[in-house]
PDB file of N, CA and C in Angstrom:
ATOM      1  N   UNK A   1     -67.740  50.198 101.585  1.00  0.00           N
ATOM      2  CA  UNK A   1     -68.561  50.890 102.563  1.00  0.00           C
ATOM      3  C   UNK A   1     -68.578  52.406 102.308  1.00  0.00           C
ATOM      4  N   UNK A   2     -67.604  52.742 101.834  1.00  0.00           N
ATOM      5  CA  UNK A   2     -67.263  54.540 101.600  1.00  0.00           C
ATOM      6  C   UNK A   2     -67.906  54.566 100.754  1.00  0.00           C
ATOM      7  N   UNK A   3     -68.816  53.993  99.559  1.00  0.00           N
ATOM      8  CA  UNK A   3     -69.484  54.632  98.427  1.00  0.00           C
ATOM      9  C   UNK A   3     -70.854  54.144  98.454  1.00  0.00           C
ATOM     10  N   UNK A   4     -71.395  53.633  99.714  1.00  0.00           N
ATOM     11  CA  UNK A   4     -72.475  52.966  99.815  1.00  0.00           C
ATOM     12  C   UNK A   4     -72.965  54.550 100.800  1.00  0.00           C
ATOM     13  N   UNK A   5     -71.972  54.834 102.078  1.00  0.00           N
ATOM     14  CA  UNK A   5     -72.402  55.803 102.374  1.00  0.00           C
ATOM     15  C   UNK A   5     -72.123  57.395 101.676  1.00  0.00           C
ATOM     16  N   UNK A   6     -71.536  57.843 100.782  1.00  0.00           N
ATOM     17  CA  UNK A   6     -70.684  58.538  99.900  1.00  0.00           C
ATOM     18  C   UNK A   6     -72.453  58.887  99.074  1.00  0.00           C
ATOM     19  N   UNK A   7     -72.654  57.850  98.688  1.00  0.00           N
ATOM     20  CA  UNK A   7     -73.889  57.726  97.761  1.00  0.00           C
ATOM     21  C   UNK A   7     -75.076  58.232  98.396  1.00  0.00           C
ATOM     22  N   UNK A   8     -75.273  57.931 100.111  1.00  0.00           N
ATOM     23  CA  UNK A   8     -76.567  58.289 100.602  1.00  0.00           C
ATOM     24  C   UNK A   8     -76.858  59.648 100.921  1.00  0.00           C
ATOM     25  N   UNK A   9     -75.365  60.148 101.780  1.00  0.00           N
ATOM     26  CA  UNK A   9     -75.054  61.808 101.737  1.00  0.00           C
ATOM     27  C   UNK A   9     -75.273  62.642 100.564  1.00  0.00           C
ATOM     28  N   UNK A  10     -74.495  62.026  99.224  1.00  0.00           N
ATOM     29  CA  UNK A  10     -74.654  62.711  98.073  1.00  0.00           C
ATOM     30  C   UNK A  10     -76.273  62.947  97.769  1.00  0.00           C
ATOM     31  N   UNK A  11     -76.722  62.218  97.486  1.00  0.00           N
ATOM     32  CA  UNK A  11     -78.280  61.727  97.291  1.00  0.00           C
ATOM     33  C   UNK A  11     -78.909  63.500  97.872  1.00  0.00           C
ATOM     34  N   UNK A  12     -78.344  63.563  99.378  1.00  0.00           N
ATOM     35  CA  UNK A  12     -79.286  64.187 100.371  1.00  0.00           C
ATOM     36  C   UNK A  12     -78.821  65.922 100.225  1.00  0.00           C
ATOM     37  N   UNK A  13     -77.966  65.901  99.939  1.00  0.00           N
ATOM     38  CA  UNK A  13     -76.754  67.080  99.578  1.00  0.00           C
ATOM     39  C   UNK A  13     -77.404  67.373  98.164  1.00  0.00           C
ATOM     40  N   UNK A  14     -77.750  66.797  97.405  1.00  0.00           N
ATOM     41  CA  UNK A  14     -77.456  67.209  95.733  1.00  0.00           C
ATOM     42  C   UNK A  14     -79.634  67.560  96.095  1.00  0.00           C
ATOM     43  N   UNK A  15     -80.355  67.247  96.727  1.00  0.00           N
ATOM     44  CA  UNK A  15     -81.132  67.598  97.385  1.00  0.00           C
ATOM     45  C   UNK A  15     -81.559  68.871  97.366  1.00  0.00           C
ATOM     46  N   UNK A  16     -81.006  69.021  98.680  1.00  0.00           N
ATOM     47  CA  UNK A  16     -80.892  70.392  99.197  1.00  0.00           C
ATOM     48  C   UNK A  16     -80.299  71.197  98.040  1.00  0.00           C
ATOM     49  N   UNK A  17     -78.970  71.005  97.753  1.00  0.00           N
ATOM     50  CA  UNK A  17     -78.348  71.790  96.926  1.00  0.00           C
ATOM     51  C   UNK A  17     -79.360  72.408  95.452  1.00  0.00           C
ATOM     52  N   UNK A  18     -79.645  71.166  94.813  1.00  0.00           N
ATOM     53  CA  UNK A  18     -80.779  71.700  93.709  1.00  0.00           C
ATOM     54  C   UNK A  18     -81.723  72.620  93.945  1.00  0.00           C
ATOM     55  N   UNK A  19     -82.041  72.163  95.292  1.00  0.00           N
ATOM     56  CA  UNK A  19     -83.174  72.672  95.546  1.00  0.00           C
ATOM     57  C   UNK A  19     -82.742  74.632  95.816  1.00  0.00           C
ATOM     58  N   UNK A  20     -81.493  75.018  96.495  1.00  0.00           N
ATOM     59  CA  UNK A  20     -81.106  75.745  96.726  1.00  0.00           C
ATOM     60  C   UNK A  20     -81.038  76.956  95.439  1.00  0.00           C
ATOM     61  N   UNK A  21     -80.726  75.886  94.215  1.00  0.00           N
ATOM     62  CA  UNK A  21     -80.337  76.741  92.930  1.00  0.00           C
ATOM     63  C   UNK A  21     -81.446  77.421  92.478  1.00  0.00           C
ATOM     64  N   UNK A  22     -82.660  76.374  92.602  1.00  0.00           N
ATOM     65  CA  UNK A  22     -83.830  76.491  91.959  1.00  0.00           C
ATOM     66  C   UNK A  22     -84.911  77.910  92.730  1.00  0.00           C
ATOM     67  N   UNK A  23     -84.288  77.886  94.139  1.00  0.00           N
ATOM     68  CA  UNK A  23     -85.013  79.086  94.548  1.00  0.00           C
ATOM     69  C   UNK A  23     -84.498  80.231  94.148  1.00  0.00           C
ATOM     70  N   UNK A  24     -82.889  80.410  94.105  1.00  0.00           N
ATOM     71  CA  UNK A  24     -82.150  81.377  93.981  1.00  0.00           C
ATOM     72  C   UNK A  24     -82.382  81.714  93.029  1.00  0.00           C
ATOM     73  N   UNK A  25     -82.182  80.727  91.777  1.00  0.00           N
ATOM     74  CA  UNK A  25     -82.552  81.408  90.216  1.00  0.00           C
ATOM     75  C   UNK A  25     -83.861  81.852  90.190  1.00  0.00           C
ATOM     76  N   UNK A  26     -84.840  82.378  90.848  1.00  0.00           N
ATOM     77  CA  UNK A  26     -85.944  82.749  90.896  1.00  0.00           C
ATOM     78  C   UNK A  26     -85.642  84.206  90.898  1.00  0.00           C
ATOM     79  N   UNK A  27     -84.789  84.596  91.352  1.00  0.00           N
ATOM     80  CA  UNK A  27     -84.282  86.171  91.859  1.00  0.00           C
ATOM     81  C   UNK A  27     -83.349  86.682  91.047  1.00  0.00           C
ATOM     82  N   UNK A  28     -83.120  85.628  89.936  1.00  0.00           N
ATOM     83  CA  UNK A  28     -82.033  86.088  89.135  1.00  0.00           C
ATOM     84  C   UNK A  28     -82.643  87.693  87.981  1.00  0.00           C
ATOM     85  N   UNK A  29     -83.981  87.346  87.740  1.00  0.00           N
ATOM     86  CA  UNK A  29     -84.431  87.998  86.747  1.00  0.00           C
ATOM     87  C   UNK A  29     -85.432  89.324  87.580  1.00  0.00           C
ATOM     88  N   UNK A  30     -85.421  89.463  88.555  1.00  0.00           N
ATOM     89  CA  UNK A  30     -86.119  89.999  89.612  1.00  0.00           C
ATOM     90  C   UNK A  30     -86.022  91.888  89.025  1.00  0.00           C
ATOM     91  N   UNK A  31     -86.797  92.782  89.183  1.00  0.00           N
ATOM     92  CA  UNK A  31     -86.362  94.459  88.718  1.00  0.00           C
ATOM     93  C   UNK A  31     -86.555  94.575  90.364  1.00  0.00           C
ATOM     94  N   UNK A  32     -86.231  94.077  91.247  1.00  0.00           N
ATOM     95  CA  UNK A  32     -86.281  94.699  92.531  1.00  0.00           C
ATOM     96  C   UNK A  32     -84.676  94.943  93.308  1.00  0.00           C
ATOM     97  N   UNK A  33     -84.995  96.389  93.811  1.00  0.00           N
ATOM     98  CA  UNK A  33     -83.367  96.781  94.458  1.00  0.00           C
ATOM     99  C   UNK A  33     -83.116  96.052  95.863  1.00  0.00           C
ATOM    100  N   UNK A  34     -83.916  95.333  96.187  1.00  0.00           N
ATOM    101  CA  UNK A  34     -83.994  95.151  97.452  1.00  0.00           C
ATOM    102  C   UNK A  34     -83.052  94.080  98.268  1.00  0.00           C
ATOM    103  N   UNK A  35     -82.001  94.351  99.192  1.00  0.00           N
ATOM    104  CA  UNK A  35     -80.698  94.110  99.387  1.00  0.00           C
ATOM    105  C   UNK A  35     -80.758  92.485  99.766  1.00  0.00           C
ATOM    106  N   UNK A  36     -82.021  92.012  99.998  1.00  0.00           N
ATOM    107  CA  UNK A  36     -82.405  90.181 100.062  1.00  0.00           C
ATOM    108  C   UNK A  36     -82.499  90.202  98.582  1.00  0.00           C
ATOM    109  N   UNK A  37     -83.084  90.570  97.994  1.00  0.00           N
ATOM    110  CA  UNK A  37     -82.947  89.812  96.460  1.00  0.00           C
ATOM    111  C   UNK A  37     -81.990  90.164  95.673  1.00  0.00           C
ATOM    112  N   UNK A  38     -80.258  90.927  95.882  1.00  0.00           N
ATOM    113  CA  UNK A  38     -79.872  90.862  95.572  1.00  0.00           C
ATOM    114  C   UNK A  38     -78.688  90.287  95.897  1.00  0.00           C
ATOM    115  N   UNK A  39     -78.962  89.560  97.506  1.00  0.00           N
ATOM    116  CA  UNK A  39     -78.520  88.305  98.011  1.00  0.00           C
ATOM    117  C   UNK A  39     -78.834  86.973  97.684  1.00  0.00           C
ATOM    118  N   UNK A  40     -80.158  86.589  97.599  1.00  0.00           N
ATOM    119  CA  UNK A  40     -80.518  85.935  96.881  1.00  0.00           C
ATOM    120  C   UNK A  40     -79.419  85.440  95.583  1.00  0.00           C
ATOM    121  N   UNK A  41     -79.837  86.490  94.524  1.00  0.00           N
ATOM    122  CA  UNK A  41     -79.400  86.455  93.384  1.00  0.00           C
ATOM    123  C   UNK A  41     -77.831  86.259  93.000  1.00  0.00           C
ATOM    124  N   UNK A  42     -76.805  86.626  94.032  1.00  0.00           N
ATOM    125  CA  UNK A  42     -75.375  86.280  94.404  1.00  0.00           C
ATOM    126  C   UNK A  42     -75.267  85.166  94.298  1.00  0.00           C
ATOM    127  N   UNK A  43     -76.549  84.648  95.421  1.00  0.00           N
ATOM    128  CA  UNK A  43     -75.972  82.960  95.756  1.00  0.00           C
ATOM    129  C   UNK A  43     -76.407  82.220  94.680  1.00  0.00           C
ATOM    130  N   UNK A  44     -76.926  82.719  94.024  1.00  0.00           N
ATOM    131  CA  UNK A  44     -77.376  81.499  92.829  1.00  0.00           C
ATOM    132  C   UNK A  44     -75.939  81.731  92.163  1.00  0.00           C
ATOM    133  N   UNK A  45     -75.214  82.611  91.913  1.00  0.00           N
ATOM    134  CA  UNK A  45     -73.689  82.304  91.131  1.00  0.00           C
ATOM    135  C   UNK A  45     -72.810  82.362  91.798  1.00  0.00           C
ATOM    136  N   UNK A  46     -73.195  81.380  93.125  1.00  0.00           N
ATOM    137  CA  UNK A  46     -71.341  80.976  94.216  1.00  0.00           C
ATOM    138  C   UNK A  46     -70.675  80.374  93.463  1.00  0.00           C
ATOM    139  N   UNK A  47     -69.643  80.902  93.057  1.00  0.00           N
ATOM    140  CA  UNK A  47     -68.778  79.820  92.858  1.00  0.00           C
ATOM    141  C   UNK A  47     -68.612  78.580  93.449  1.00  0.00           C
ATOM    142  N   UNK A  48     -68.506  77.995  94.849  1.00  0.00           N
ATOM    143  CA  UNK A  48     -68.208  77.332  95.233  1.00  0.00           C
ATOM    144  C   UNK A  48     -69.538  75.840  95.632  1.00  0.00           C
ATOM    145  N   UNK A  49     -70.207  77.269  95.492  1.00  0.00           N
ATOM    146  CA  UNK A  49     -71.636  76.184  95.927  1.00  0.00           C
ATOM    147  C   UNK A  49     -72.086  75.311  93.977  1.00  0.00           C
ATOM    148  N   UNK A  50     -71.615  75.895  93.174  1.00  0.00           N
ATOM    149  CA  UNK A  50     -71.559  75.589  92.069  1.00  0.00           C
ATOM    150  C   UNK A  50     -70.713  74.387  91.839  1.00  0.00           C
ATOM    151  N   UNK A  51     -69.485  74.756  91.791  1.00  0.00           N
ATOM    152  CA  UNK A  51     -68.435  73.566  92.151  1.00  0.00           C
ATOM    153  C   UNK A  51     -68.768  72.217  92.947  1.00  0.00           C
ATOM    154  N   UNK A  52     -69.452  72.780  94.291  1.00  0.00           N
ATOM    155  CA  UNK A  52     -69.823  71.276  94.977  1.00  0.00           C
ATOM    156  C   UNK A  52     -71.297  70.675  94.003  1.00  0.00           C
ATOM    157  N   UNK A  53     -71.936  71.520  93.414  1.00  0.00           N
ATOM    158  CA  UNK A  53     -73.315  70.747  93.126  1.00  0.00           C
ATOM    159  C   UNK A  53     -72.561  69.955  92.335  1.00  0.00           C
ATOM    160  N   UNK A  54     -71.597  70.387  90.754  1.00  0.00           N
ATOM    161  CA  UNK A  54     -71.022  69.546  89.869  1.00  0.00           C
ATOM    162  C   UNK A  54     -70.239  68.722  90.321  1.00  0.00           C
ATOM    163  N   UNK A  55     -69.813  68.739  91.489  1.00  0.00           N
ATOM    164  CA  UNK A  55     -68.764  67.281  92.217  1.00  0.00           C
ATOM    165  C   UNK A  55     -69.677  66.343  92.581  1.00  0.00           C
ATOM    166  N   UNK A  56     -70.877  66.450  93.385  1.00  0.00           N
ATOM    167  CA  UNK A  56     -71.727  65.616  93.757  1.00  0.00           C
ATOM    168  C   UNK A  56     -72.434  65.152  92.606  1.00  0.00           C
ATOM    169  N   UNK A  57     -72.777  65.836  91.451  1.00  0.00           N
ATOM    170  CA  UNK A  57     -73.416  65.230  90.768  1.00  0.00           C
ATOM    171  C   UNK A  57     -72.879  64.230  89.959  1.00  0.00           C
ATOM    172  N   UNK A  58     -71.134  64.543  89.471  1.00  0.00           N
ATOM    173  CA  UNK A  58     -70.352  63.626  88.790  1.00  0.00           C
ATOM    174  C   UNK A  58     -70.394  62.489  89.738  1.00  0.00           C
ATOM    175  N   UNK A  59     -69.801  62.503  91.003  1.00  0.00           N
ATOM    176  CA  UNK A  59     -69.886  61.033  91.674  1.00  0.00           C
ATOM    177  C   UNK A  59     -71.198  60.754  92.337  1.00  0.00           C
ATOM    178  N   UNK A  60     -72.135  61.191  92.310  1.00  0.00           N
ATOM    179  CA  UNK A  60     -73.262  60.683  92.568  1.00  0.00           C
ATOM    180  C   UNK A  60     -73.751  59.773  91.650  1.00  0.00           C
ATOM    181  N   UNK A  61     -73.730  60.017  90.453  1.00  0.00           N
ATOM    182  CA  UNK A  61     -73.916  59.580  88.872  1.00  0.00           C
ATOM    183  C   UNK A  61     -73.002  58.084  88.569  1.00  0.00           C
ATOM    184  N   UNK A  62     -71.823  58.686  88.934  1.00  0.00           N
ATOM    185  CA  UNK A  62     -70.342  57.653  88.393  1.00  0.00           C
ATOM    186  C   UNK A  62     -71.059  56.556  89.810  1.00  0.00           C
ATOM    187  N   UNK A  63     -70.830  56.355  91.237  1.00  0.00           N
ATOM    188  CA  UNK A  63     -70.907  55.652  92.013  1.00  0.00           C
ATOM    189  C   UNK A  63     -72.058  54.752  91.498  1.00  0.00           C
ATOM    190  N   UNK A  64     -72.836  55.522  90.923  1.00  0.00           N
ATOM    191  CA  UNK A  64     -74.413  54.900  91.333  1.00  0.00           C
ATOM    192  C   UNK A  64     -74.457  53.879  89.921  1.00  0.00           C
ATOM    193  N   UNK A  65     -73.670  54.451  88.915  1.00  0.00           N
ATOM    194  CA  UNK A  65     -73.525  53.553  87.876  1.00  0.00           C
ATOM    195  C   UNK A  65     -72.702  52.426  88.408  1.00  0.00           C
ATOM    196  N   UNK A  66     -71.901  52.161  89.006  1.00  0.00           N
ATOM    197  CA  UNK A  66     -71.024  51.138  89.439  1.00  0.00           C
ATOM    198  C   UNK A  66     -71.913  50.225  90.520  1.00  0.00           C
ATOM    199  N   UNK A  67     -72.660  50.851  91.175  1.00  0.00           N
ATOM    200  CA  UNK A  67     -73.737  50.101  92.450  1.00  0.00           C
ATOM    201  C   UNK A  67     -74.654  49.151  91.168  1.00  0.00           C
ATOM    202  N   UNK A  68     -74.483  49.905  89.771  1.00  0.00           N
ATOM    203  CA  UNK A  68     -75.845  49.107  88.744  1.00  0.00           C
ATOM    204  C   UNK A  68     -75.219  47.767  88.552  1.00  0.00           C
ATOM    205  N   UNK A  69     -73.873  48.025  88.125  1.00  0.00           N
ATOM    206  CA  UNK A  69     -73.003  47.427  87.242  1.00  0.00           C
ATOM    207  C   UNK A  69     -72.956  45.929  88.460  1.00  0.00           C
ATOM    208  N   UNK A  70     -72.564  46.401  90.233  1.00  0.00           N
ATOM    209  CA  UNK A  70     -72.216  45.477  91.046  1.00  0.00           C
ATOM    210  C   UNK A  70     -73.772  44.724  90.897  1.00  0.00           C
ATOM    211  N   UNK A  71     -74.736  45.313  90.763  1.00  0.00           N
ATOM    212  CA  UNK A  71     -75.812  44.248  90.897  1.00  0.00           C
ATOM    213  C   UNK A  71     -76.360  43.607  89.468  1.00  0.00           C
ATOM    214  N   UNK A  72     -75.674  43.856  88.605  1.00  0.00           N
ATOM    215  CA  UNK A  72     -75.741  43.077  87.857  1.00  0.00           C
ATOM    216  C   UNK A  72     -74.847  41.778  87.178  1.00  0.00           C
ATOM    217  N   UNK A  73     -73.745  41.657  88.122  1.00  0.00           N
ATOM    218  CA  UNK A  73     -72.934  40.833  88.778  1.00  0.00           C
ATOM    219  C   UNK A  73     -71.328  41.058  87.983  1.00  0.00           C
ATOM    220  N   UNK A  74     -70.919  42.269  87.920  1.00  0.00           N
ATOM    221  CA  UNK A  74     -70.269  42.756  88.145  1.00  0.00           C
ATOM    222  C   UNK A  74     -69.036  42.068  89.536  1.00  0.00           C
ATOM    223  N   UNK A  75     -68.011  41.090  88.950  1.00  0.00           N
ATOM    224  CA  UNK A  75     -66.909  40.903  90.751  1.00  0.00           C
ATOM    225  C   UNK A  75     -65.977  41.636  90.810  1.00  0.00           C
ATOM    226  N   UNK A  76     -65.680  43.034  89.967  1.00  0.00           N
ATOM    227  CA  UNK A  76     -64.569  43.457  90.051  1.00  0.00           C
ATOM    228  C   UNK A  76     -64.326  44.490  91.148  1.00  0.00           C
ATOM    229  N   UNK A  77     -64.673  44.584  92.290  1.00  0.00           N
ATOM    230  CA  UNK A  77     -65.741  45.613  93.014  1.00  0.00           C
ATOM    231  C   UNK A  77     -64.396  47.098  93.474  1.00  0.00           C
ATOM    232  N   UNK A  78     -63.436  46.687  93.910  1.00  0.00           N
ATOM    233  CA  UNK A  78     -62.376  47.177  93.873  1.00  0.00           C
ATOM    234  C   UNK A  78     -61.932  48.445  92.170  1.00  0.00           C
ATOM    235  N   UNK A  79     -61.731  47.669  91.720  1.00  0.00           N
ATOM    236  CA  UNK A  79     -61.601  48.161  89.969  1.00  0.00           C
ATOM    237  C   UNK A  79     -62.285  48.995  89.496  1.00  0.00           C
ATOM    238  N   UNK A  80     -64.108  48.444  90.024  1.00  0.00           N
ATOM    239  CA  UNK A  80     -65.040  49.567  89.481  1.00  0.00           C
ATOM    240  C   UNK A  80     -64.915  51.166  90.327  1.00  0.00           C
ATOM    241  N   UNK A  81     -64.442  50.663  91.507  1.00  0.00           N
ATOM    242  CA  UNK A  81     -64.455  51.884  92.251  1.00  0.00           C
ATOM    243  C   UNK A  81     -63.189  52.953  91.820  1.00  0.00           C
ATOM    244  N   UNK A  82     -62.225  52.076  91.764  1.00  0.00           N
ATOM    245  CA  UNK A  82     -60.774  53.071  91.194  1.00  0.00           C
ATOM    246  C   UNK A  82     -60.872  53.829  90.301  1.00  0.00           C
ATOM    247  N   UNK A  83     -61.527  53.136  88.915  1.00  0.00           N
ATOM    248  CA  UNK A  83     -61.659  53.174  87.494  1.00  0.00           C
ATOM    249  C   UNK A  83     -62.922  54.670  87.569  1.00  0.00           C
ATOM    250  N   UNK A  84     -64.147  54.413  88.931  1.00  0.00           N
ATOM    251  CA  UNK A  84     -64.996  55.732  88.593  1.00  0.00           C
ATOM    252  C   UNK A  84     -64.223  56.616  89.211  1.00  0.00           C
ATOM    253  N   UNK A  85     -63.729  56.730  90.634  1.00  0.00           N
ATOM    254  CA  UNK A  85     -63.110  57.809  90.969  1.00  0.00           C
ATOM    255  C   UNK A  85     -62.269  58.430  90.221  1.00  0.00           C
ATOM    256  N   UNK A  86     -61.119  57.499  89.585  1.00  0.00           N
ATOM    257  CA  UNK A  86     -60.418  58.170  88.259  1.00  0.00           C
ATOM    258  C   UNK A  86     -61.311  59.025  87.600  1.00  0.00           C
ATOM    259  N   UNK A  87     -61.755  58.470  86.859  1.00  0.00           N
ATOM    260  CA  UNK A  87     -63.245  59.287  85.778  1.00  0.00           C
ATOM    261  C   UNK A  87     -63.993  60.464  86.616  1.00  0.00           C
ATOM    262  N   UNK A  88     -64.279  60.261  87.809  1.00  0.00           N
ATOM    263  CA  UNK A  88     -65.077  61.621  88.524  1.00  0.00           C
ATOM    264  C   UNK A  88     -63.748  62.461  88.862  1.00  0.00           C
ATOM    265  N   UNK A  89     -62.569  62.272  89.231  1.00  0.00           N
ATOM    266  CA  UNK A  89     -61.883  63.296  89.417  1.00  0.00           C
ATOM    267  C   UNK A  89     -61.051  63.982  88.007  1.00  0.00           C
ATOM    268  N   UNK A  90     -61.040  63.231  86.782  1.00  0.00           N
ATOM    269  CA  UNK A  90     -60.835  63.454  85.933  1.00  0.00           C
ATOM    270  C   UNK A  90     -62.068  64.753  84.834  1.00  0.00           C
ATOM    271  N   UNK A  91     -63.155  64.149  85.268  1.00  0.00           N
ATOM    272  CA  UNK A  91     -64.048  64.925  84.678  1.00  0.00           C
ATOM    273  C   UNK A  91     -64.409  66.134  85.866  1.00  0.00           C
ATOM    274  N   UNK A  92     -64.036  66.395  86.809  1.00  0.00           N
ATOM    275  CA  UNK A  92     -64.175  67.570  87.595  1.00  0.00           C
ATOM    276  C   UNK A  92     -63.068  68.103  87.605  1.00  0.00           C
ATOM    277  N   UNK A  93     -61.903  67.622  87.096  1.00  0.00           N
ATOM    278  CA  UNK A  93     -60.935  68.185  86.968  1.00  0.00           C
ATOM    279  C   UNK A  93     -61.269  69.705  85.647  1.00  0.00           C
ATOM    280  N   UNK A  94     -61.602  68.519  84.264  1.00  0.00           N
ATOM    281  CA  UNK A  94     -61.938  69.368  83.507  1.00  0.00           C
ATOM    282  C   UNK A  94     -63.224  70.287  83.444  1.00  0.00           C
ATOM    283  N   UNK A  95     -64.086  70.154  84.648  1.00  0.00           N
ATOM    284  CA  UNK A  95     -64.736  71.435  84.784  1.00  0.00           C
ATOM    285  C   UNK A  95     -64.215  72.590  85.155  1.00  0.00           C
ATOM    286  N   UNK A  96     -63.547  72.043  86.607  1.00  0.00           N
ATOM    287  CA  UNK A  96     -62.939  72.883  87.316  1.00  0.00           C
ATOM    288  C   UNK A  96     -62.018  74.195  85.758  1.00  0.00           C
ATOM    289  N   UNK A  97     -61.246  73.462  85.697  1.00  0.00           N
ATOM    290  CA  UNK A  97     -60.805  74.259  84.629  1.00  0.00           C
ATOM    291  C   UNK A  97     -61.339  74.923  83.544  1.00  0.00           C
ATOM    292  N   UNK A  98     -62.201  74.335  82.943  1.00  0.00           N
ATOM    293  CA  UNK A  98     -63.629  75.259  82.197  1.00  0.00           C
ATOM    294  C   UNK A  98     -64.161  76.388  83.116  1.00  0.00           C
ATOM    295  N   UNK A  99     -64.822  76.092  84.639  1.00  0.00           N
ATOM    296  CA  UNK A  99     -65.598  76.910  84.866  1.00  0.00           C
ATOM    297  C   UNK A  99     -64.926  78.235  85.468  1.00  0.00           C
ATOM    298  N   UNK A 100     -63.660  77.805  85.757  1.00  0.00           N
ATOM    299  CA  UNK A 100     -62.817  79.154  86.511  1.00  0.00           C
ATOM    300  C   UNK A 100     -61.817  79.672  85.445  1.00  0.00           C
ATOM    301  N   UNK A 101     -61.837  78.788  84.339  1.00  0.00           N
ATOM    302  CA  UNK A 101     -61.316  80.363  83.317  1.00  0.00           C
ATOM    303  C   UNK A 101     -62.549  80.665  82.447  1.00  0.00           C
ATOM    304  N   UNK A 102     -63.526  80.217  82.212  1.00  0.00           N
ATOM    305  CA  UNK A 102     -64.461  81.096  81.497  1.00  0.00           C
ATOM    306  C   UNK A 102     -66.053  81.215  81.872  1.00  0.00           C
ATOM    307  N   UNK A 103     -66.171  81.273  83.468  1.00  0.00           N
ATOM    308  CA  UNK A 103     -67.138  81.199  83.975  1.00  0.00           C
ATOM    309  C   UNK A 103     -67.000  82.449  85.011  1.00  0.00           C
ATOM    310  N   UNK A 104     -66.273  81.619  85.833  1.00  0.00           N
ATOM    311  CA  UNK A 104     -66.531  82.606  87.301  1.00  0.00           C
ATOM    312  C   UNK A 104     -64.886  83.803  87.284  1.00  0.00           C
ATOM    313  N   UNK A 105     -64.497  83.636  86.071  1.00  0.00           N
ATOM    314  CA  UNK A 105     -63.336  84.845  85.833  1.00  0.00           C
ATOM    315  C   UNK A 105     -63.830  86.709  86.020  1.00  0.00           C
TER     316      UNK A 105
END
């Protein structure tokens, strides 16, 4: 039940969120001094709002591959879930560590 709803939030979150990047990076390249577009242009490199897009997108991705796998008759349903969360916290692990020593340093 946690990755059926996990999956619908993500879905709606990674949404918004894209959608969030895509305006912001609009202001990235901007020659204007003007103290909104250089708010703007901040939030397109939050750290944190960065961090959540790449968490949602790893288990949005990993879950949704396992929802393929269960309907294609997949009984291990337990296993698949352990085995992606392993893998999504494993591979956000190694962002995490990529992006905060040679990103947002």
């Amino acid at each position: 039940m946690f990755v059926w709803i996990f999956h619908r939030v993500s879905g709606v979150l990674l949404i918004f969120l894209i959608s969030v990047q895509l305006f912001t990076g609009f202001f990235q390249a901007s020659p204007s001094n003007s103290e909104l577009v250089k708010t703007f242009a901040d939030l397109h490199k939050h750290t944190a709002l960065n961090c959540l897009l790449v968490f949602l997108v790893i288990f949005h991705a990993i879950y949704g591959v396992r929802t393929i796998l269960m309907d294609l008759g997949a009984k291990r349903e337990k296993l698949l879930f352990w085995a992606g969360t392993l893998l999504g916290l494993a591979l956000f692990a190694v962002f995490l560590v990529l992006y905060l020593t040679l990103v947002a340093a």
